[in-house]
N, C-alpha and C. Protein backbone atom coordinates (compact mmCIF):
# COMPACT_ATOMS: atom_id res chain seq x y z
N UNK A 1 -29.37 -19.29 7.55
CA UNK A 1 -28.27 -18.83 8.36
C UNK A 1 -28.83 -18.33 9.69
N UNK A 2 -28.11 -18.52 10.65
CA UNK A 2 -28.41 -18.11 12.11
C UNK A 2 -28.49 -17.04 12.53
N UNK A 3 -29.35 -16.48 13.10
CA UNK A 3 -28.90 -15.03 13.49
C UNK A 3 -27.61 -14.70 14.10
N UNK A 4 -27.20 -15.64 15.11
CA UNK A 4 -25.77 -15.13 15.59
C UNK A 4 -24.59 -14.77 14.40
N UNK A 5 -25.08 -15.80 12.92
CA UNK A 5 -23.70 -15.41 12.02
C UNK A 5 -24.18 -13.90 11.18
N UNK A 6 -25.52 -13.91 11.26
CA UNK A 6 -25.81 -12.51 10.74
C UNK A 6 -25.03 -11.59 11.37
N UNK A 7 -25.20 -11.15 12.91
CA UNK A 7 -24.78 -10.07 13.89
C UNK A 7 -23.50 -10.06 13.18
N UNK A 8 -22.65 -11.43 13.31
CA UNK A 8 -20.89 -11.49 13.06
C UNK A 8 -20.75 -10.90 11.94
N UNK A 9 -21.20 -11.50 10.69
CA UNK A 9 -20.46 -10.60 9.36
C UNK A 9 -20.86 -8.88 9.76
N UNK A 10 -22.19 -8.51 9.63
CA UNK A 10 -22.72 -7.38 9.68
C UNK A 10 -21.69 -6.47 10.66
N UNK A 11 -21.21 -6.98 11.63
CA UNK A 11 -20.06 -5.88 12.66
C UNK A 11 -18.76 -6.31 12.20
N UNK A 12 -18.50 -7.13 11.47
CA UNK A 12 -16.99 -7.44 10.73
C UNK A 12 -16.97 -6.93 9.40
N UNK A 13 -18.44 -6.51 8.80
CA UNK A 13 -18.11 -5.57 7.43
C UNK A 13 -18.01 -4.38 8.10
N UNK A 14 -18.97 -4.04 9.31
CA UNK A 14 -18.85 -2.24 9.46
C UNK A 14 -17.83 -2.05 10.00
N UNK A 15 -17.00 -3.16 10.95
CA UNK A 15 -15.37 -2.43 11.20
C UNK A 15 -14.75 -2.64 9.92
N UNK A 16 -14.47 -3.42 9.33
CA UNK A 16 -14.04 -3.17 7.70
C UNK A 16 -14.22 -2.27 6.82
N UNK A 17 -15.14 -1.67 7.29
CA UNK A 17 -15.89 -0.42 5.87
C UNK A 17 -15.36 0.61 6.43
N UNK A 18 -15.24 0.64 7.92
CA UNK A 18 -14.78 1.98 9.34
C UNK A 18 -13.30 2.17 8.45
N UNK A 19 -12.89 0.43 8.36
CA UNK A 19 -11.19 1.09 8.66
C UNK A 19 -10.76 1.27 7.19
N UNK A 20 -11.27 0.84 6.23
CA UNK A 20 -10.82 1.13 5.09
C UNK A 20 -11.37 3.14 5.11
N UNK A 21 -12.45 3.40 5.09
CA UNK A 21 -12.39 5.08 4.76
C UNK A 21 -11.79 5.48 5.55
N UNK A 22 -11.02 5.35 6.72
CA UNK A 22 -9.89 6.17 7.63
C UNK A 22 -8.89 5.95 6.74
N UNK A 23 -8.44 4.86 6.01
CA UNK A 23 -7.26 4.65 5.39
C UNK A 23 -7.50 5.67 3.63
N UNK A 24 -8.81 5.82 3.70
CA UNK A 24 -9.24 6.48 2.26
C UNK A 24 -8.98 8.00 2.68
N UNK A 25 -9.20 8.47 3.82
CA UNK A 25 -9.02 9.87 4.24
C UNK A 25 -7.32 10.46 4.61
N UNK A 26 -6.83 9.09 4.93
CA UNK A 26 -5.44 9.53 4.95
C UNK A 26 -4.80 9.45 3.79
N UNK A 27 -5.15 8.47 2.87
CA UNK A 27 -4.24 9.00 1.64
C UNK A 27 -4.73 10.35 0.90
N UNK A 28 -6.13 10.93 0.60
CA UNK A 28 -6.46 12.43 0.36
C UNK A 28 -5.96 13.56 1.00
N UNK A 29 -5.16 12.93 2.49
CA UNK A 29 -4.60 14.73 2.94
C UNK A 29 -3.10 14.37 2.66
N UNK A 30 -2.69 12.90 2.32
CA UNK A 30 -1.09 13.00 2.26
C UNK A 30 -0.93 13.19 0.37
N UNK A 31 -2.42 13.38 -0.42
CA UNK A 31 -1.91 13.39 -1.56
C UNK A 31 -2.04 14.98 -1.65
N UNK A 32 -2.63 15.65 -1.02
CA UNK A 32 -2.80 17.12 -1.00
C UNK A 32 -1.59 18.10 -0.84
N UNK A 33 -0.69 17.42 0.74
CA UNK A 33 0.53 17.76 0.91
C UNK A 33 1.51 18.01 0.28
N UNK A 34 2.53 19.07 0.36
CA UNK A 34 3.52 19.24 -0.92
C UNK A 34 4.55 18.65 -0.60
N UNK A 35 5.11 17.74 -1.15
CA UNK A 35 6.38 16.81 -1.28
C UNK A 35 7.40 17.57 -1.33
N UNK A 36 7.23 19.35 -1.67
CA UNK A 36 8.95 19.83 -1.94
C UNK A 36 8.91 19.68 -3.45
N UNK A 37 10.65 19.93 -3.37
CA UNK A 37 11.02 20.34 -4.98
C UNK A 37 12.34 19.23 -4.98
N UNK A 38 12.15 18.70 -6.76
CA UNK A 38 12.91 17.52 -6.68
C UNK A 38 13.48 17.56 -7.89
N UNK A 39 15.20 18.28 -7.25
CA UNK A 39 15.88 18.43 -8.29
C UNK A 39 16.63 17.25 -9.21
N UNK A 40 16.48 16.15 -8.52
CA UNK A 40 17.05 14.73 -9.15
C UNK A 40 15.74 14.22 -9.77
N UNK A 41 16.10 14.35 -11.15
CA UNK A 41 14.75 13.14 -12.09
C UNK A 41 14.48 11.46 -10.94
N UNK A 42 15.33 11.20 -10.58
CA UNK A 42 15.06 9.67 -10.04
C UNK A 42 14.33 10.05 -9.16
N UNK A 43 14.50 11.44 -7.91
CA UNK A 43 13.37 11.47 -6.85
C UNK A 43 12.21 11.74 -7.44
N UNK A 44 11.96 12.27 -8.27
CA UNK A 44 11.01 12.68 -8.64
C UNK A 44 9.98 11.26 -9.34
N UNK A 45 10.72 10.55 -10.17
CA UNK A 45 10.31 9.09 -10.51
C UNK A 45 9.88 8.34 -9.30
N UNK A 46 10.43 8.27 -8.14
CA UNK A 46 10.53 7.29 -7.23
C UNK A 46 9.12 7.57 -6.81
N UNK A 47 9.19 9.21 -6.27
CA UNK A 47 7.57 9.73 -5.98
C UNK A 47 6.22 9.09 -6.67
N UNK A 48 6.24 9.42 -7.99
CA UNK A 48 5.44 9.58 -8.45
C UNK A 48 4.93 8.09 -8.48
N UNK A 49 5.89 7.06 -8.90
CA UNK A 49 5.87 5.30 -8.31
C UNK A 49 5.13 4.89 -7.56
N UNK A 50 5.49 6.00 -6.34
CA UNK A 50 5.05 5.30 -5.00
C UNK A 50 3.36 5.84 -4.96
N UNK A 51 3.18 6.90 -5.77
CA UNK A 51 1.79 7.82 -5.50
C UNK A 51 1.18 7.26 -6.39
N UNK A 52 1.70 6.54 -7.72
CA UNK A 52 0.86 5.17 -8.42
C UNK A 52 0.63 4.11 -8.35
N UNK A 53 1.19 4.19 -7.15
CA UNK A 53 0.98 2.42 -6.64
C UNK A 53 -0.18 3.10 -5.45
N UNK A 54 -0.03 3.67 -4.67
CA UNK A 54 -0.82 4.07 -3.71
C UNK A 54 -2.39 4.03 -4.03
N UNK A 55 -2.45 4.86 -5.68
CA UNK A 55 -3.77 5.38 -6.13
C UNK A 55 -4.40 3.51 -6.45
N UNK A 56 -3.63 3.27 -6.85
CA UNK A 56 -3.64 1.83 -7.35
C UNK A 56 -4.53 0.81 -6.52
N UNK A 57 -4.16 0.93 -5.45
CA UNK A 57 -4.02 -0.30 -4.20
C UNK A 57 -5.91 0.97 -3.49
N UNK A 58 -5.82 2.24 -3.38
CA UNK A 58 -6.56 2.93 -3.11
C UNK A 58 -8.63 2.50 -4.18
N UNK A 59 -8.08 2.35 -5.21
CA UNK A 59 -8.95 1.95 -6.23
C UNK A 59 -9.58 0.74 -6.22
N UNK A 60 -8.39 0.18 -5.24
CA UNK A 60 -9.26 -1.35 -5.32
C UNK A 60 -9.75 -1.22 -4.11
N UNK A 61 -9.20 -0.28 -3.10
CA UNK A 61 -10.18 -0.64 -1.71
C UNK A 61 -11.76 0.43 -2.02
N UNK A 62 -11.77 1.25 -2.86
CA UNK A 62 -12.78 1.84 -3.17
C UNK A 62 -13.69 0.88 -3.84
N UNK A 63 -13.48 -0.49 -4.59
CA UNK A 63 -14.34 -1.26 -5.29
C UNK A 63 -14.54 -2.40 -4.04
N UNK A 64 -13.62 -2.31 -2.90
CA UNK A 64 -14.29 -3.18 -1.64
C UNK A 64 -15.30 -3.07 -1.32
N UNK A 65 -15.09 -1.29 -0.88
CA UNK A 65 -15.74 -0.72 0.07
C UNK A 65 -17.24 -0.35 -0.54
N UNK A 66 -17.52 -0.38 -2.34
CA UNK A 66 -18.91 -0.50 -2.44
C UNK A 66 -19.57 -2.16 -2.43
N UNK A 67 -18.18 -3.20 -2.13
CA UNK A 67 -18.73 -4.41 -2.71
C UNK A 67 -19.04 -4.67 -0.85
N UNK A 68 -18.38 -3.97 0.42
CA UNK A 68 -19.34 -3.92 1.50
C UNK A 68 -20.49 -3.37 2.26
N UNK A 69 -20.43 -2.49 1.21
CA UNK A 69 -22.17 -1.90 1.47
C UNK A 69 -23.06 -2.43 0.77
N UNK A 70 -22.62 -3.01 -0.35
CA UNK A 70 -24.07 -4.29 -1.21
C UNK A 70 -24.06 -5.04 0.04
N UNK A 71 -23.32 -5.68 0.71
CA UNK A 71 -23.37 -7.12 1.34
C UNK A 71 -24.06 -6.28 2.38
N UNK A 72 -23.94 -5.55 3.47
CA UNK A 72 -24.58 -5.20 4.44
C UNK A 72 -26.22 -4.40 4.18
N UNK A 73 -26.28 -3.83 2.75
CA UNK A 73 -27.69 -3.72 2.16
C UNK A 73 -28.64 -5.34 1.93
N UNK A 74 -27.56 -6.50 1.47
CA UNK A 74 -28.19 -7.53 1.86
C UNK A 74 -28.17 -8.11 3.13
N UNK A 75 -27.86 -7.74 3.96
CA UNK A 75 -27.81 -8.24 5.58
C UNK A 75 -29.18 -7.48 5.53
N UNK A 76 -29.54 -6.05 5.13
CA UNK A 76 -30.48 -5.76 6.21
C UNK A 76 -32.04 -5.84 5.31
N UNK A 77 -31.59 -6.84 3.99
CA UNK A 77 -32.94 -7.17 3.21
C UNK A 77 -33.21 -8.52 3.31
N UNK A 78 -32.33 -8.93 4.00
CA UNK A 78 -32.71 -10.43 4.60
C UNK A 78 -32.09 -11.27 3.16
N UNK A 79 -31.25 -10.79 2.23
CA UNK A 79 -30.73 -11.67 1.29
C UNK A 79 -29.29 -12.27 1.21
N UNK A 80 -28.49 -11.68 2.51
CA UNK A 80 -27.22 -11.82 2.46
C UNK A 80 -27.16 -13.51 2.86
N UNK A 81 -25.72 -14.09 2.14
CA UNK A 81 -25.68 -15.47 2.21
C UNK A 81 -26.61 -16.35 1.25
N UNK A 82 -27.35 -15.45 0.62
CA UNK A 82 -28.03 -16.43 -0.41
C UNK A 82 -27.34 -16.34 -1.83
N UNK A 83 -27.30 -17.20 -2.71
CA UNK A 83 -26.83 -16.88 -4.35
C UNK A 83 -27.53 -16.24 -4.97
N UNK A 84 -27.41 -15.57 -5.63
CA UNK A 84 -27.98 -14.47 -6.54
C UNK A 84 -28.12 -15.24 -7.92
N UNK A 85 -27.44 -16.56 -8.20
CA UNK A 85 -27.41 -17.13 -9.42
C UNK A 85 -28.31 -18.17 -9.35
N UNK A 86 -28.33 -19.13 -8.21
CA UNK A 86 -29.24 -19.82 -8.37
C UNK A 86 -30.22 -20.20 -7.16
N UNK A 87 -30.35 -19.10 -5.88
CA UNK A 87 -30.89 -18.99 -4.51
C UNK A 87 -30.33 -19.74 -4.02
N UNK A 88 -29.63 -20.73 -3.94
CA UNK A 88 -29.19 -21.55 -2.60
C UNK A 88 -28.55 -21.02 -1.36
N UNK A 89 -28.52 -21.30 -0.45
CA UNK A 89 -27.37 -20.58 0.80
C UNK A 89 -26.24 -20.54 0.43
N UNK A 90 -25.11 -19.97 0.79
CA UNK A 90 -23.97 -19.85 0.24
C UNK A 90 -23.16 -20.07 1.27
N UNK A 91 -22.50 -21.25 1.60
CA UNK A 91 -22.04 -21.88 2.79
C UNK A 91 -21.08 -21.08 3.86
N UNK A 92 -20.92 -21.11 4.87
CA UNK A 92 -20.37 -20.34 6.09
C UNK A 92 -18.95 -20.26 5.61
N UNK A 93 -18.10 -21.81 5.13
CA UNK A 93 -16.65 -21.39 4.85
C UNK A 93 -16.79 -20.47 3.71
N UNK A 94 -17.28 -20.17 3.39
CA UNK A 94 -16.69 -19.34 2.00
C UNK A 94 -17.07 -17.68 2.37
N UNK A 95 -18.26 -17.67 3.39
CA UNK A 95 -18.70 -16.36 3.38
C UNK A 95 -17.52 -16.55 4.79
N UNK A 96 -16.80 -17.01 5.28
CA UNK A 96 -16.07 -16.18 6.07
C UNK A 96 -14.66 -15.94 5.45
N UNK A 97 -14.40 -16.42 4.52
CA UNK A 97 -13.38 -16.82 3.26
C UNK A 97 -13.50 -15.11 2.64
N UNK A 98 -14.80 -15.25 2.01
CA UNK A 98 -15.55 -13.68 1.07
C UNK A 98 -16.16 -13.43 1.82
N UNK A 99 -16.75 -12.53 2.72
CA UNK A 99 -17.87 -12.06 3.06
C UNK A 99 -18.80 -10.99 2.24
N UNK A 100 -18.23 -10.48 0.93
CA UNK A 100 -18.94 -9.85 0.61
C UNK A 100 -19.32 -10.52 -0.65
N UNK A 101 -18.92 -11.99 -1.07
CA UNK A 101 -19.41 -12.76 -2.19
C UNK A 101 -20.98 -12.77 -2.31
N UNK A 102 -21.44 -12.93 -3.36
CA UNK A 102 -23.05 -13.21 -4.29
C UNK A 102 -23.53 -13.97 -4.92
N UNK A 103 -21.99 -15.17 -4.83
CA UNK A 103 -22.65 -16.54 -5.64
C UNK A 103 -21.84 -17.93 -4.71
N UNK A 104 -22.55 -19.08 -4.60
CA UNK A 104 -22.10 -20.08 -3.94
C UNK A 104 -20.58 -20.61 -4.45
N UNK A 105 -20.18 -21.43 -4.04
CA UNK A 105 -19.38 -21.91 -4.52
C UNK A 105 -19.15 -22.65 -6.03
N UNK A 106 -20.51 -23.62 -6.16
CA UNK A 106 -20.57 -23.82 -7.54
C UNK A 106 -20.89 -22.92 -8.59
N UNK A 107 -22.27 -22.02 -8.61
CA UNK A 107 -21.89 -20.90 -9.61
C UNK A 107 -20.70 -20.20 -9.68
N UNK A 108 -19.88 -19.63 -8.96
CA UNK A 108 -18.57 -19.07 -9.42
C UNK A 108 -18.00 -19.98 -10.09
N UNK A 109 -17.73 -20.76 -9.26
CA UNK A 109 -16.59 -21.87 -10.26
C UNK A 109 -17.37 -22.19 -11.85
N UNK A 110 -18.46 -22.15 -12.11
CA UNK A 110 -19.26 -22.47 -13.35
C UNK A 110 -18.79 -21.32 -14.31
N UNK A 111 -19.25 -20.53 -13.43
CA UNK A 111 -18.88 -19.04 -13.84
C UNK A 111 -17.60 -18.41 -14.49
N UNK A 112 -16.18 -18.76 -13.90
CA UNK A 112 -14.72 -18.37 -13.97
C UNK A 112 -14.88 -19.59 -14.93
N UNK A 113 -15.46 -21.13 -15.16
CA UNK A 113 -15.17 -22.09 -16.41
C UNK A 113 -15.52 -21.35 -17.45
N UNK A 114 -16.65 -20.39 -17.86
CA UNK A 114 -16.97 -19.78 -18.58
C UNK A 114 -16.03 -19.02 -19.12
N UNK A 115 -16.04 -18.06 -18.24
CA UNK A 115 -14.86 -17.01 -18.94
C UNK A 115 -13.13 -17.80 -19.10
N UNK A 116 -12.97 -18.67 -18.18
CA UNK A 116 -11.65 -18.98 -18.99
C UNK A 116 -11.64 -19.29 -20.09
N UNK A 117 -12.40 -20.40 -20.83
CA UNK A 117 -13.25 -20.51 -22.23
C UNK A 117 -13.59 -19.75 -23.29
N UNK A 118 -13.73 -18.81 -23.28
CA UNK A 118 -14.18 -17.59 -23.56
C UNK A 118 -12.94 -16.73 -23.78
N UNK A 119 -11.67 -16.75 -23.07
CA UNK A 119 -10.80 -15.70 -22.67
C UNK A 119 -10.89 -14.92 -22.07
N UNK A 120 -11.54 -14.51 -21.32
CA UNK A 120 -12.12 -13.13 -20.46
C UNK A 120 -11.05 -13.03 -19.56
């Protein structure tokens, strides 16, 4: 891989990693905040909905945001873009597709044949 596509992912994960913990810091002071008192069971349901979907959607950007600091720990060990399954490069469409993927295109797909097989 080129150095110019190194520079690109490496400043498109760290504004990615930037803007997801601003979005991680605003949901911790709006979950802190007191909503009031909610004399209708439905407001009170509706709340709690919306603050489980929030935590929800929050959980998965927390499993991003460590799956973009592996990728930029491999940017700066010189392993990013390679497969971890079987070393090959791991082609440009897909790492701009995933950028924080670890296996080429054919090991995954080998991979997801497995577990569908399997049931996983």
């Amino acid at each position: 891989m080129e150095k110019k596509d190194i520079e690109y992912f490496k400043e498109f994960l760290q504004n990615r990693l930037e803007e997801l913990l601003d979005h991680a810091d605003g949901t911790v002071s709006g979950m802190i905040a007191p909503k009031g008192n909610f004399p209708d069971p439905a407001d009170r349901a509706s709340l709690e909905t919306d603050r489980n979907f929030m935590l929800r959607i929050r959980d998965r950007e927390n499993k991003l945001i460590k799956k973009i600091k592996a990728a930029l720990d491999r940017i700066d060990d010189d392993t990013f873009g390679i497969c971890e399954k079987c070393g090959e490069d791991i082609s440009l469409k897909r790492l701009e597709v995933r950028p924080v993927t670890t296996r080429c295109i054919n090991c995954k797909t080998k991979e997801e044949a497995v577990e569908r097989s399997l049931g996983l």
